[in-house]
PDB file of N, CA and C in Angstrom:
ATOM      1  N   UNK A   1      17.356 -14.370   4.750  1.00  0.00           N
ATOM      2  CA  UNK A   1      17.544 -13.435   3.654  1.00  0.00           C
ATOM      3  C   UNK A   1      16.685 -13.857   2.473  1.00  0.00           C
ATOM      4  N   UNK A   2      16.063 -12.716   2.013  1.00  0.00           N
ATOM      5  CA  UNK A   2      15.116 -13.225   0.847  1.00  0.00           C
ATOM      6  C   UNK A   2      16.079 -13.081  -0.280  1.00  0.00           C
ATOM      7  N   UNK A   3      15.564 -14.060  -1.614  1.00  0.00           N
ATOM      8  CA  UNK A   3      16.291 -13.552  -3.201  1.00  0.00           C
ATOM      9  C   UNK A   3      16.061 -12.392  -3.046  1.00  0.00           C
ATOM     10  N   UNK A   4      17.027 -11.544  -4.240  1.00  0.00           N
ATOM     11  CA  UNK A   4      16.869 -10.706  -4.832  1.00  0.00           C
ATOM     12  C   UNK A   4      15.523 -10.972  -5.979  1.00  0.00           C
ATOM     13  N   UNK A   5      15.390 -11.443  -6.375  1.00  0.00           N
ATOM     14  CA  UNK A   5      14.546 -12.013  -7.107  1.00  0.00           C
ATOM     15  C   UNK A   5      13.041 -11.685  -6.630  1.00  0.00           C
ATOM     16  N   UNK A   6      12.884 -12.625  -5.606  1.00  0.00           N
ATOM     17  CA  UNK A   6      11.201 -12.262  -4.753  1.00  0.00           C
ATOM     18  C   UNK A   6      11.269 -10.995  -4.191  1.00  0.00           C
ATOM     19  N   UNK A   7      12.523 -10.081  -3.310  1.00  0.00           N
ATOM     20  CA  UNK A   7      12.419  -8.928  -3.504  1.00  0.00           C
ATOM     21  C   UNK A   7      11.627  -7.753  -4.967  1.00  0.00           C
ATOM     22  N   UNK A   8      12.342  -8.079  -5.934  1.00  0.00           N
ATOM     23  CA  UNK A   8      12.035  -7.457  -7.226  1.00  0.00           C
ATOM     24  C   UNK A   8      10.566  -7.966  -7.270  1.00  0.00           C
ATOM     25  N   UNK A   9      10.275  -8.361  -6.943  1.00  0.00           N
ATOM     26  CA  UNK A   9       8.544  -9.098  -7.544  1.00  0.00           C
ATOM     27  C   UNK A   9       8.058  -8.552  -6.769  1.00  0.00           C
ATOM     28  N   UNK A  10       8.350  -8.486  -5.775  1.00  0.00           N
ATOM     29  CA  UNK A  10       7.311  -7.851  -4.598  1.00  0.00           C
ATOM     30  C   UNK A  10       7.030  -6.439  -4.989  1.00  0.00           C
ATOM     31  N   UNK A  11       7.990  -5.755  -5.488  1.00  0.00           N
ATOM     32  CA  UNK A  11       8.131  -4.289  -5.770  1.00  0.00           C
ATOM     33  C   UNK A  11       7.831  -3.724  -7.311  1.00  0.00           C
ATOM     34  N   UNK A  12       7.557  -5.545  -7.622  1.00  0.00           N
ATOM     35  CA  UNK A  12       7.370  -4.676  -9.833  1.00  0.00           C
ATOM     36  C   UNK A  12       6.094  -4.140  -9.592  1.00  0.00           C
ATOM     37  N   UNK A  13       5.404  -3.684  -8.900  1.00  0.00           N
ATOM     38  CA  UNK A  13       4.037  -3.139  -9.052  1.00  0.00           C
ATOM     39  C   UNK A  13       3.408  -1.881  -8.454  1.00  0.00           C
ATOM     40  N   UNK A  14       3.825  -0.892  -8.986  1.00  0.00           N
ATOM     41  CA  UNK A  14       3.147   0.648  -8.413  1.00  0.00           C
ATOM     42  C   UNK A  14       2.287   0.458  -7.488  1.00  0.00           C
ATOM     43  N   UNK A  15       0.875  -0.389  -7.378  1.00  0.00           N
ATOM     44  CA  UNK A  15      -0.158  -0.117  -6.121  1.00  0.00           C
ATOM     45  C   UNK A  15       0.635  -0.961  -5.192  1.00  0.00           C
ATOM     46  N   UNK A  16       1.231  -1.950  -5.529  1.00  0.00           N
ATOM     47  CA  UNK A  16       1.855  -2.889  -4.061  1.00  0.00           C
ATOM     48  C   UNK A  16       2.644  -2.012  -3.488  1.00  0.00           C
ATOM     49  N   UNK A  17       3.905  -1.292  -4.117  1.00  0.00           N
ATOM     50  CA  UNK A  17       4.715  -0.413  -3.813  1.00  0.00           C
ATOM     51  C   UNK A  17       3.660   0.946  -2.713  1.00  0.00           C
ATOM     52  N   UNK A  18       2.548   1.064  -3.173  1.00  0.00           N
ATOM     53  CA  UNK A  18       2.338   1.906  -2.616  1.00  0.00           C
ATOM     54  C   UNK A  18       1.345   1.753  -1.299  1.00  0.00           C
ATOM     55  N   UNK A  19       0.933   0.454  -1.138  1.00  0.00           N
ATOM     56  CA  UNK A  19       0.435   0.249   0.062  1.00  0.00           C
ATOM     57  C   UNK A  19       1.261  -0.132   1.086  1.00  0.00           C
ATOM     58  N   UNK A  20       2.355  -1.205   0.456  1.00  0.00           N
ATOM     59  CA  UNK A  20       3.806  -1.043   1.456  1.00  0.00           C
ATOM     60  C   UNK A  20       4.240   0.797   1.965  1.00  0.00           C
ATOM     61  N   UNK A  21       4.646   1.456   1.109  1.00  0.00           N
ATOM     62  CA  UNK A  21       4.593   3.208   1.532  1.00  0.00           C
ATOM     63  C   UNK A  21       3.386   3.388   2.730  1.00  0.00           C
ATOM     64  N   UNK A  22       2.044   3.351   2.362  1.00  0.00           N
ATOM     65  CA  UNK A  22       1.652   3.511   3.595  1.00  0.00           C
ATOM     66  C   UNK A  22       1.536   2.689   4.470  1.00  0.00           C
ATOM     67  N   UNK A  23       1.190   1.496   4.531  1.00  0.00           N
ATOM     68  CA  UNK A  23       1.382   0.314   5.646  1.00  0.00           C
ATOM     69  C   UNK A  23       2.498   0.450   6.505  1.00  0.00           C
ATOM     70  N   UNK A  24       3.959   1.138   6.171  1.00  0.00           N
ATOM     71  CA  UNK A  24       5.158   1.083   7.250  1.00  0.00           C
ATOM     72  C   UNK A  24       4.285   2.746   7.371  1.00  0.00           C
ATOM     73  N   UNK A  25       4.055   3.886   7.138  1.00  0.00           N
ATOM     74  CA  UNK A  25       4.348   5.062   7.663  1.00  0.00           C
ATOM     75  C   UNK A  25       2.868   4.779   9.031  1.00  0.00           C
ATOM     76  N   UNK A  26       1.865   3.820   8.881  1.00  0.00           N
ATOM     77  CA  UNK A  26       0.741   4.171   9.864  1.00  0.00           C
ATOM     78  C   UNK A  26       1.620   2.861  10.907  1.00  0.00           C
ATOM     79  N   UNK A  27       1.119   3.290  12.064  1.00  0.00           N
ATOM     80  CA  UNK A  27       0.937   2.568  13.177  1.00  0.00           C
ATOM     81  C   UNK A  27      -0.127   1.750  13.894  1.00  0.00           C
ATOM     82  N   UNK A  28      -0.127   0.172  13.529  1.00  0.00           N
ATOM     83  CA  UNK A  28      -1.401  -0.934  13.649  1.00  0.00           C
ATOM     84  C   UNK A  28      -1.784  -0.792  12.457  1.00  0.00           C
ATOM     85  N   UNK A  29      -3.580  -1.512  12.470  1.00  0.00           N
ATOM     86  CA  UNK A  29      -3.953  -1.974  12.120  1.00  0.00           C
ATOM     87  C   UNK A  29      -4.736  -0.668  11.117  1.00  0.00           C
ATOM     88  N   UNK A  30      -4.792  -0.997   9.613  1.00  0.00           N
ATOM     89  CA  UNK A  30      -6.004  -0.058   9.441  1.00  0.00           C
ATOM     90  C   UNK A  30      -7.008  -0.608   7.938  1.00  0.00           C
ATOM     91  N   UNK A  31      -8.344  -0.237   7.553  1.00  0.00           N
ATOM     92  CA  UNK A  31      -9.027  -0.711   7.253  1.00  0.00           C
ATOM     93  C   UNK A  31      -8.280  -0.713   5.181  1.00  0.00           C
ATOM     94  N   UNK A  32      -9.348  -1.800   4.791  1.00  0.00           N
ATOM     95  CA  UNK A  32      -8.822  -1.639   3.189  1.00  0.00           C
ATOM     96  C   UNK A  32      -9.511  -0.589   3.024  1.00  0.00           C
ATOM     97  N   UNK A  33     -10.430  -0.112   2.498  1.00  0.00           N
ATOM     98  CA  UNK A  33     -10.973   1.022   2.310  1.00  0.00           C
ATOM     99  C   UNK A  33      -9.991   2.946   2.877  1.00  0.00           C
ATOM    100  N   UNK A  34      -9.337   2.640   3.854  1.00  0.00           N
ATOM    101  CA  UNK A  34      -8.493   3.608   4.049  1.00  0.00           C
ATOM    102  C   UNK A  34      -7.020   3.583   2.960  1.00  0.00           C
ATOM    103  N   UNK A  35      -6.595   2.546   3.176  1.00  0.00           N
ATOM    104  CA  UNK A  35      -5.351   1.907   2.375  1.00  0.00           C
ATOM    105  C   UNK A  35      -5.850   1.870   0.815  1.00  0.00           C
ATOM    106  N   UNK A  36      -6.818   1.755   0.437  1.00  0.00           N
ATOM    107  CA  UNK A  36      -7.236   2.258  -1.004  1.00  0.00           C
ATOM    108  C   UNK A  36      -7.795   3.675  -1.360  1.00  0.00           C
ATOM    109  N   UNK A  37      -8.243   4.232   0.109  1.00  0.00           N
ATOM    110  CA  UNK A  37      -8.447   5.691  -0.274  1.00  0.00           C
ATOM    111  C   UNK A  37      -6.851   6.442  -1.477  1.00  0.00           C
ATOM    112  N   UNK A  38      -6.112   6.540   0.010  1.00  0.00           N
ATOM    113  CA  UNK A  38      -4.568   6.483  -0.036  1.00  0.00           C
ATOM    114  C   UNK A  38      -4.046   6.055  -1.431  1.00  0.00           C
ATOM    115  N   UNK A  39      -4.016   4.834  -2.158  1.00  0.00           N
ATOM    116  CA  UNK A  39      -3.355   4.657  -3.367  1.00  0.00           C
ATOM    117  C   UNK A  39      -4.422   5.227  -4.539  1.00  0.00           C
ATOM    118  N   UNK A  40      -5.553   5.223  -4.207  1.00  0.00           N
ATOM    119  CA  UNK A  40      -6.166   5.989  -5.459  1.00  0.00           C
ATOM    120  C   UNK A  40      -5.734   7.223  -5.240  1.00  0.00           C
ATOM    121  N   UNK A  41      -5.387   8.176  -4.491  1.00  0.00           N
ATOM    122  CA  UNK A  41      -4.880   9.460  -4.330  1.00  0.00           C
ATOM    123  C   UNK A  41      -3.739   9.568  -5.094  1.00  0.00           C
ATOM    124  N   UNK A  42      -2.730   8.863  -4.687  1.00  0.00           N
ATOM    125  CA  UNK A  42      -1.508   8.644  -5.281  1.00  0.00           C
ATOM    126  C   UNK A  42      -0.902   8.409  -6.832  1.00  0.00           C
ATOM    127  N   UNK A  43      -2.062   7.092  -7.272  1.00  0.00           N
ATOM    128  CA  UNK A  43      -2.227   6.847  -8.392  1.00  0.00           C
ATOM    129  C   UNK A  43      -2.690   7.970  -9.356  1.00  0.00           C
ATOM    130  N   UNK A  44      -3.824   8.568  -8.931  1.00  0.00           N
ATOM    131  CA  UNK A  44      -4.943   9.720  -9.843  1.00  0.00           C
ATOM    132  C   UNK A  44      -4.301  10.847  -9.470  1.00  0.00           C
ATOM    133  N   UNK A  45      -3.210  11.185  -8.566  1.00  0.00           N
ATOM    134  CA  UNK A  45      -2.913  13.063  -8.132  1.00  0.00           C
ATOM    135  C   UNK A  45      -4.343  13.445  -7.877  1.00  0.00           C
ATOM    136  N   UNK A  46      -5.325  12.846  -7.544  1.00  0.00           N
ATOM    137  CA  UNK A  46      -6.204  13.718  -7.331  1.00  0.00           C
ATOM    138  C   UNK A  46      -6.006  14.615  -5.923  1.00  0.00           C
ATOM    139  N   UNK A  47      -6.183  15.796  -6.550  1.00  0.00           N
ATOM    140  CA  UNK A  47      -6.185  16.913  -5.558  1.00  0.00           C
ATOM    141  C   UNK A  47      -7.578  17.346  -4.253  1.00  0.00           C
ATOM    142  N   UNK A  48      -8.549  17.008  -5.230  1.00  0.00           N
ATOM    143  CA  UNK A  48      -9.690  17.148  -4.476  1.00  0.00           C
ATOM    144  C   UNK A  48     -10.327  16.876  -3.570  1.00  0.00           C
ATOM    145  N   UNK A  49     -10.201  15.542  -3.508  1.00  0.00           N
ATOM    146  CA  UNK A  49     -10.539  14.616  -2.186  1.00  0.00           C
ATOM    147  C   UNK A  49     -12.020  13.690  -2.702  1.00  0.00           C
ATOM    148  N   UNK A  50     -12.095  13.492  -3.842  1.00  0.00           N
ATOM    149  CA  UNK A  50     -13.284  13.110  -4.059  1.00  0.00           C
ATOM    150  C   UNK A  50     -12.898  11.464  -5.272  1.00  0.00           C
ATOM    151  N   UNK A  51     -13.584  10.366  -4.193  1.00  0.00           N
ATOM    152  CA  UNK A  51     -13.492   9.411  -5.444  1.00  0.00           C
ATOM    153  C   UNK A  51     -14.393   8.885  -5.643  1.00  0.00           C
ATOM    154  N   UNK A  52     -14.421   8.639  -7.194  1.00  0.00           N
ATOM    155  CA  UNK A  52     -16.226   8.003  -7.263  1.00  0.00           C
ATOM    156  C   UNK A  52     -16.310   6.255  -6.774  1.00  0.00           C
ATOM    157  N   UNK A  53     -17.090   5.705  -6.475  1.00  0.00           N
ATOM    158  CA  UNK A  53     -17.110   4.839  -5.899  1.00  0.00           C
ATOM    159  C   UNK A  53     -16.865   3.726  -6.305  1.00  0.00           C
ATOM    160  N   UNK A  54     -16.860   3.386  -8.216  1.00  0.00           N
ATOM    161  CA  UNK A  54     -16.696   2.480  -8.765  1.00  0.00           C
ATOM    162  C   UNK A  54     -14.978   2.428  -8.893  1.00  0.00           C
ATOM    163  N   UNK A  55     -14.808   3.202  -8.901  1.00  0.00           N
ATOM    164  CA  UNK A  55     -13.057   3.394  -8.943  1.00  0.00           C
ATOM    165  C   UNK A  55     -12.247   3.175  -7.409  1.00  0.00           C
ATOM    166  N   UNK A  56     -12.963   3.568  -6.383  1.00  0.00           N
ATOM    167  CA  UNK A  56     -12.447   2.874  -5.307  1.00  0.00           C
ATOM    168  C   UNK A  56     -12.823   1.576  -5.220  1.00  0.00           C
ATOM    169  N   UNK A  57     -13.514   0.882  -5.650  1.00  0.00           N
ATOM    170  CA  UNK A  57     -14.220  -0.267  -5.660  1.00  0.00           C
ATOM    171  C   UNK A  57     -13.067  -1.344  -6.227  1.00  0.00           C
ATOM    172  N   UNK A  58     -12.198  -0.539  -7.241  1.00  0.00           N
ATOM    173  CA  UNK A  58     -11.874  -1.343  -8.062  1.00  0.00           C
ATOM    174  C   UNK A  58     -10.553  -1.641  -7.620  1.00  0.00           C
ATOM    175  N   UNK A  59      -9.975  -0.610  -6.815  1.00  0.00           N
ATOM    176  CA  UNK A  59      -9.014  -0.580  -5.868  1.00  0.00           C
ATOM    177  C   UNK A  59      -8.808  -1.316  -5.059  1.00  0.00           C
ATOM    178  N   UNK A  60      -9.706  -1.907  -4.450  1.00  0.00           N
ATOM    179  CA  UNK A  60     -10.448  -2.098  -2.890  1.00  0.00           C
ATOM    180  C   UNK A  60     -10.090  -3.844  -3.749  1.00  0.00           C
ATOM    181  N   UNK A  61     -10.334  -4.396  -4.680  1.00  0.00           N
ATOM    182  CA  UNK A  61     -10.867  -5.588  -4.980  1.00  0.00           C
ATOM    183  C   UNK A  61      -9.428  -5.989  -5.530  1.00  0.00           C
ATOM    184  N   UNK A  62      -8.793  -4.855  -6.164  1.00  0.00           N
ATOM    185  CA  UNK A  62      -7.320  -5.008  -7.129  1.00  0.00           C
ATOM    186  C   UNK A  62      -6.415  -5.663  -5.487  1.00  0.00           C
ATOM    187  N   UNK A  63      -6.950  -4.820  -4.159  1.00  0.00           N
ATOM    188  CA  UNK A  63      -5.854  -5.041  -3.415  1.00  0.00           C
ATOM    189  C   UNK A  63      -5.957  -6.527  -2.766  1.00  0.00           C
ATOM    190  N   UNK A  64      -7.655  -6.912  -2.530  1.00  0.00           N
ATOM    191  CA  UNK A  64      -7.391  -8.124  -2.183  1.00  0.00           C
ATOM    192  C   UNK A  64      -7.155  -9.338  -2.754  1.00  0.00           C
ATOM    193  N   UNK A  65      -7.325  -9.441  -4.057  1.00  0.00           N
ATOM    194  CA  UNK A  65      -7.949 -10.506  -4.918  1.00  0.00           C
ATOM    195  C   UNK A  65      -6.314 -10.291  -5.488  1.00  0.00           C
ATOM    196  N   UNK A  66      -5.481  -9.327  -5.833  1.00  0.00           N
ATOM    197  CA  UNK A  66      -4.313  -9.378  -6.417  1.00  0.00           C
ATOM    198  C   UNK A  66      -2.765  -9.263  -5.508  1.00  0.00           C
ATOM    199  N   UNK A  67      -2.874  -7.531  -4.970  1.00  0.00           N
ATOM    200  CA  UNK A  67      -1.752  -7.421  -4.048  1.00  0.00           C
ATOM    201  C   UNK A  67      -1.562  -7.783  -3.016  1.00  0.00           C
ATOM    202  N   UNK A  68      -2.475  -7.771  -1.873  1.00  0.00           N
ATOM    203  CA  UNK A  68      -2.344  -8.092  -0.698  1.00  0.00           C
ATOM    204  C   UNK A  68      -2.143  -9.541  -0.110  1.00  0.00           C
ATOM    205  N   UNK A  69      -2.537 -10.866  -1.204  1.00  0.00           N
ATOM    206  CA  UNK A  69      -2.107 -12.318  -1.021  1.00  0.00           C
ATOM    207  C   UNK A  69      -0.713 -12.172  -1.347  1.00  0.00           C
ATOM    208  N   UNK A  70      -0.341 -11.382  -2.572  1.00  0.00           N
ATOM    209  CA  UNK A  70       1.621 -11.543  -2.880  1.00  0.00           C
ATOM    210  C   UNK A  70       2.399 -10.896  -1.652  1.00  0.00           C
ATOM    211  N   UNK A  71       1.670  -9.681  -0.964  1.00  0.00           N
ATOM    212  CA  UNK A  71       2.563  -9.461  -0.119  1.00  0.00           C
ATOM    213  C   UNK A  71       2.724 -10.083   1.335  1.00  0.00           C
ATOM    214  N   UNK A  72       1.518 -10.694   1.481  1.00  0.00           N
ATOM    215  CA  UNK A  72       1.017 -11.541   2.442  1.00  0.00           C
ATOM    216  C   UNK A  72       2.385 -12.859   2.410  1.00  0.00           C
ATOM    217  N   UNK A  73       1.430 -13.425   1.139  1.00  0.00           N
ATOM    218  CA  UNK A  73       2.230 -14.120   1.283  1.00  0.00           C
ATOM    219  C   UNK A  73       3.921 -14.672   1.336  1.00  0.00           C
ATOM    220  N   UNK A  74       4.646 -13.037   0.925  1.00  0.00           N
ATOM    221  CA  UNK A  74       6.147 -12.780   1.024  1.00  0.00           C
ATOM    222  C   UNK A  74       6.611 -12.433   2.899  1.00  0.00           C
ATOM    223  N   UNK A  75       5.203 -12.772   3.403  1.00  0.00           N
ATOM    224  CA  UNK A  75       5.480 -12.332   5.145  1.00  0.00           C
ATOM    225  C   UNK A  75       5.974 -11.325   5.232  1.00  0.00           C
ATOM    226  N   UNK A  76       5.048 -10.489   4.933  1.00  0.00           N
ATOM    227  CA  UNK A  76       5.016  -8.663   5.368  1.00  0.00           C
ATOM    228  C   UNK A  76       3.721  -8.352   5.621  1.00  0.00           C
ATOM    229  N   UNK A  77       2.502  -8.885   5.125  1.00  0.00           N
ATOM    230  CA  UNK A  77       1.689  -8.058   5.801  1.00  0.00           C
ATOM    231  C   UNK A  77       0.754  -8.857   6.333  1.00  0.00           C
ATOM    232  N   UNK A  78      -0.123  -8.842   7.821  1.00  0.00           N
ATOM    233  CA  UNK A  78      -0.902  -9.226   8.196  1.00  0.00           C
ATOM    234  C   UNK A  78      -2.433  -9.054   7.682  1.00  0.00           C
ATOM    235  N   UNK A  79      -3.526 -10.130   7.117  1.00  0.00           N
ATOM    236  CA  UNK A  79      -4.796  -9.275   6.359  1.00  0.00           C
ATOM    237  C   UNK A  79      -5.447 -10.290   7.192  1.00  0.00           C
ATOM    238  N   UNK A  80      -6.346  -9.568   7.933  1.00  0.00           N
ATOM    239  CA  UNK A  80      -7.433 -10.114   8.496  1.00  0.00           C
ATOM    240  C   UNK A  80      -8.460 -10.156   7.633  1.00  0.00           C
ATOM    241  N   UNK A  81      -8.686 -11.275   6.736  1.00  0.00           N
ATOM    242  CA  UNK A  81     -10.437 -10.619   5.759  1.00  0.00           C
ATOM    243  C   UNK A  81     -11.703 -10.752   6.912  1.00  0.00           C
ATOM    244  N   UNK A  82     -11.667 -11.417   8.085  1.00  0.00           N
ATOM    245  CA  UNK A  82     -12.643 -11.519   8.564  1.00  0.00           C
ATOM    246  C   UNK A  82     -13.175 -10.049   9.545  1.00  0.00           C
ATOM    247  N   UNK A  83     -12.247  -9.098   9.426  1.00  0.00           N
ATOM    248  CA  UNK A  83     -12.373  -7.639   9.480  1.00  0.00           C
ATOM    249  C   UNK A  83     -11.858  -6.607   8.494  1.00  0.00           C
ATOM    250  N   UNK A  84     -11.699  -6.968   7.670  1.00  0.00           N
ATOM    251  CA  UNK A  84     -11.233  -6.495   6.673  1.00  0.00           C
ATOM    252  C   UNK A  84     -10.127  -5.331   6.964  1.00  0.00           C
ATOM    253  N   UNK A  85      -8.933  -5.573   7.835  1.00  0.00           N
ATOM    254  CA  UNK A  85      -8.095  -5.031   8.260  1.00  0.00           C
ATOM    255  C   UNK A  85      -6.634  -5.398   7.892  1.00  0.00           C
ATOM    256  N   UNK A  86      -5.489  -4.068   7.689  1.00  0.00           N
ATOM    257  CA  UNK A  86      -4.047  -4.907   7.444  1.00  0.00           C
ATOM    258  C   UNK A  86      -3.463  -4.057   7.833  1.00  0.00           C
ATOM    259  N   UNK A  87      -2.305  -4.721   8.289  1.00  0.00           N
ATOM    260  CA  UNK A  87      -1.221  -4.365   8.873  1.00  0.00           C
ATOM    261  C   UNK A  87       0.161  -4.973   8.544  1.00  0.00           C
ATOM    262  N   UNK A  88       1.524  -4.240   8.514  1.00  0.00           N
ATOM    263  CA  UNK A  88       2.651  -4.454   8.173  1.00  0.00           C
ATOM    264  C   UNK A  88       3.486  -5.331   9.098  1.00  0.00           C
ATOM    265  N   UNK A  89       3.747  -6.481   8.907  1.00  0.00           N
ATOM    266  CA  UNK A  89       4.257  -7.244  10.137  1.00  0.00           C
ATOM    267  C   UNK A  89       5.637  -7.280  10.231  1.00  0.00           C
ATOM    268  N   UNK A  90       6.280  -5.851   9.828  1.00  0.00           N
ATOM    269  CA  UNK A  90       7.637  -6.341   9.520  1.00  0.00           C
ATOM    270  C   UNK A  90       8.351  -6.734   8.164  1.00  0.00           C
ATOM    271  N   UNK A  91       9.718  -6.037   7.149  1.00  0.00           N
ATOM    272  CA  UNK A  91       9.950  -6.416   6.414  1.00  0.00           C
ATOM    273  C   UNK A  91      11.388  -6.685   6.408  1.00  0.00           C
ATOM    274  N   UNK A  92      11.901  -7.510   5.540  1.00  0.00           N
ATOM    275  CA  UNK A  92      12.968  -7.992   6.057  1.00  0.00           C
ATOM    276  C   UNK A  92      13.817  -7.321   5.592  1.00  0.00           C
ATOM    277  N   UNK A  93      15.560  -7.153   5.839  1.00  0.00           N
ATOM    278  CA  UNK A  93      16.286  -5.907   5.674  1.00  0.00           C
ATOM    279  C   UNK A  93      16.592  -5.499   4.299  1.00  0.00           C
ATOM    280  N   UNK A  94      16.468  -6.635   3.267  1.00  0.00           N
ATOM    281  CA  UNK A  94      16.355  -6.575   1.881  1.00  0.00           C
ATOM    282  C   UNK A  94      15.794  -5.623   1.490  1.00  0.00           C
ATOM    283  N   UNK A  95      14.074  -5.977   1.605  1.00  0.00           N
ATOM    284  CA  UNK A  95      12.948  -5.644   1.403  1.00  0.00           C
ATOM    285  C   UNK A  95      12.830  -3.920   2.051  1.00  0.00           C
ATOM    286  N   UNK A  96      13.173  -3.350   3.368  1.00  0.00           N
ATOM    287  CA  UNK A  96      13.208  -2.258   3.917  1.00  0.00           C
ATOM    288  C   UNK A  96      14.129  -1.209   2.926  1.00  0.00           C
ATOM    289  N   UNK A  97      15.395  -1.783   2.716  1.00  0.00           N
ATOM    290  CA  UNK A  97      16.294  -0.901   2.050  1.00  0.00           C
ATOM    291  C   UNK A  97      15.159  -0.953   0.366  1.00  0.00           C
ATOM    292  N   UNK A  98      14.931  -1.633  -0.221  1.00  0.00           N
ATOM    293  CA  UNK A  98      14.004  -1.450  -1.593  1.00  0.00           C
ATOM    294  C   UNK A  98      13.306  -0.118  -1.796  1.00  0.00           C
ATOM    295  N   UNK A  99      12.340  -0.283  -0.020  1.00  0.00           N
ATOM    296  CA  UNK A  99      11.340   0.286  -0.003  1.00  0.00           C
ATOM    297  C   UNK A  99      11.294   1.696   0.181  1.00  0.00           C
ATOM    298  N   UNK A 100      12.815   2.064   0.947  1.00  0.00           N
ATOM    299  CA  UNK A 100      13.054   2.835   1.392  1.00  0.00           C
ATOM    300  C   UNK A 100      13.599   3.583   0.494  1.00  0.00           C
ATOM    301  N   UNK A 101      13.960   3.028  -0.770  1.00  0.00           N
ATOM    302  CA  UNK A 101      14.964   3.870  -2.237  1.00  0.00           C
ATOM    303  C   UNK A 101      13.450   4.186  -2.641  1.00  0.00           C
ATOM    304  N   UNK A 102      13.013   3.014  -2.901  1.00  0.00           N
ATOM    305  CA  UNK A 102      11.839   3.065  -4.350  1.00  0.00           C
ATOM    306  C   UNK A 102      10.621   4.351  -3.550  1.00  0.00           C
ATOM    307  N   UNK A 103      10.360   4.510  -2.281  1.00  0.00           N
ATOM    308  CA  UNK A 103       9.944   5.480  -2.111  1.00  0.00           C
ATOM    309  C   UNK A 103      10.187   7.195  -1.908  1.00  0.00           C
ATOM    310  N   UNK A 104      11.753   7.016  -2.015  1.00  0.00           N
ATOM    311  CA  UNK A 104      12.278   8.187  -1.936  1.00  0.00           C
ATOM    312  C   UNK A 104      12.059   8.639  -3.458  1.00  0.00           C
ATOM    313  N   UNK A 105      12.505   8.079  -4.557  1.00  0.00           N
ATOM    314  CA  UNK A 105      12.691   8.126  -6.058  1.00  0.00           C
ATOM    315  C   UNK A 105      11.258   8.567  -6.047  1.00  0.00           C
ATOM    316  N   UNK A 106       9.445   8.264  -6.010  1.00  0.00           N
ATOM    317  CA  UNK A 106       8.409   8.287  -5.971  1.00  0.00           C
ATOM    318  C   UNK A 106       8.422   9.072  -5.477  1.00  0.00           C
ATOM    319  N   UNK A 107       7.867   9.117  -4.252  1.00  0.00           N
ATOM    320  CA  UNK A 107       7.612  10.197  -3.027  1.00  0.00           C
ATOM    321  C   UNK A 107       6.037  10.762  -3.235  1.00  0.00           C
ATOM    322  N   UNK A 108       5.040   9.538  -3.360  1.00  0.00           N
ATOM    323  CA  UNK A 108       3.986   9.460  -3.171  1.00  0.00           C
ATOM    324  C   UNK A 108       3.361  10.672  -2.478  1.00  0.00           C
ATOM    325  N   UNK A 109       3.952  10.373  -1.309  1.00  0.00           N
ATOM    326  CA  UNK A 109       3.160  11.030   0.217  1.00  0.00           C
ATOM    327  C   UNK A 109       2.958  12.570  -0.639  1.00  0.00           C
ATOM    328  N   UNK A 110       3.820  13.093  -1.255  1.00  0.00           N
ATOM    329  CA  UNK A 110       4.298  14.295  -1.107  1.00  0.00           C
ATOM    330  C   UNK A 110       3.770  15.013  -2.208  1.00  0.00           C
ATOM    331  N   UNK A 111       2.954  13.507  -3.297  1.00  0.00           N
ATOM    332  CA  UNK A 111       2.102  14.286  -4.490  1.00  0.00           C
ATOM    333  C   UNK A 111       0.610  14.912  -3.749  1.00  0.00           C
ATOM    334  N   UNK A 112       0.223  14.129  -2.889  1.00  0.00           N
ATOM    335  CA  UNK A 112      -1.136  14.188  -2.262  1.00  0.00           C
ATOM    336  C   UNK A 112      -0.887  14.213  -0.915  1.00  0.00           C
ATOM    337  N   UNK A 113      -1.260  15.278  -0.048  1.00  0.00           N
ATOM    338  CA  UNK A 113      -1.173  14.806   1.101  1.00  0.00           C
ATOM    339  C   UNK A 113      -3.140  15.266   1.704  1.00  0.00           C
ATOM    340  N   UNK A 114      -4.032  14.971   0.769  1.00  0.00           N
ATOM    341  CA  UNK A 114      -5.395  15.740   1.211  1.00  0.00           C
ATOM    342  C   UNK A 114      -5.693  14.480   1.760  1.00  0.00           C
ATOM    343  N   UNK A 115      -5.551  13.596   1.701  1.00  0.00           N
ATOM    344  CA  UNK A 115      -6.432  12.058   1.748  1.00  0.00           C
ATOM    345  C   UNK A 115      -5.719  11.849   3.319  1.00  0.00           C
ATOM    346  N   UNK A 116      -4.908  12.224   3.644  1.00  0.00           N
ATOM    347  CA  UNK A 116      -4.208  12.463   5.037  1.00  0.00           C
ATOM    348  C   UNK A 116      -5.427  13.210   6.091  1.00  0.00           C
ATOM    349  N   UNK A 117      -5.400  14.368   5.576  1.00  0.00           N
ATOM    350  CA  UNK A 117      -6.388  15.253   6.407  1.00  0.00           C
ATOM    351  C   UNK A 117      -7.870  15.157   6.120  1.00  0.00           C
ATOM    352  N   UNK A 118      -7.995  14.560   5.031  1.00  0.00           N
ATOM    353  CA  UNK A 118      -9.475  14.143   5.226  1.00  0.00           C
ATOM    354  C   UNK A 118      -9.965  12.840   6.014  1.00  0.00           C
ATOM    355  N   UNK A 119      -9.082  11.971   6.136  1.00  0.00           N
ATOM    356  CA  UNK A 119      -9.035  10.799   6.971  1.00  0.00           C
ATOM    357  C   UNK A 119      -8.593  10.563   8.249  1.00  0.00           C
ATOM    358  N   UNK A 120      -7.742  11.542   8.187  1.00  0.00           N
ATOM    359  CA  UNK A 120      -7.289  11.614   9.564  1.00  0.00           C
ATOM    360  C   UNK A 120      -7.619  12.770  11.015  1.00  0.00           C
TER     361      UNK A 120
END
């Protein structure tokens, strides 16, 4: 059982919150560049489908250099940098019920769903 505590930390942060959101809804492995398409969508409401490149860039760098070692290292997500790939390895039942409020309250998916069909 994790604190309540490292729970809350894991979750004080809108982009972490929101790559956990998509990391449990995909199945395997998928690239940073997809997983930052996805939260710049989320973040910006952009409707269009268009991001300029310095702003995904910044995404792309926020997730490795900041979010993806905290969640890593709370043993949830798998990051391969030597393919620049991640995946959700499982969260623990604490952490699931969090994720599962804090995304209902949000409901990301449901501001943007273009970055879905343009990627997928």
């Amino acid at each position: 059982m994790e604190s309540l505590d490292d729970v809350f930390s894991l979750f004080s942060t809108e982009r972490r919150r929101y790559a956990l959101y998509y990391l449990q809804s995909v199945d395997g492995p998928i690239s940073i560049d997809e997983l930052a398409e996805h939260i710049y969508a989320w973040e910006t409401e952009n409707e269009d489908g268009t991001i300029p490149d310095d702003e995904l860039q910044h995404v792309i760098l926020s997730l490795e250099h900041t979010h993806l070692p905290k969640i890593e290292d709370a043993t949830h997500v798998e990051y391969d940098r030597t393919n620049d790939q991640v995946r959700i390895s499982g969260l623990s039942m604490e952490a699931n019920v969090v994720l599962s409020v804090s995304e209902a309250i949000e409901q990301p998916s449901e501001t943007n769903d273009f970055v879905v069909s343009r990627l997928g």
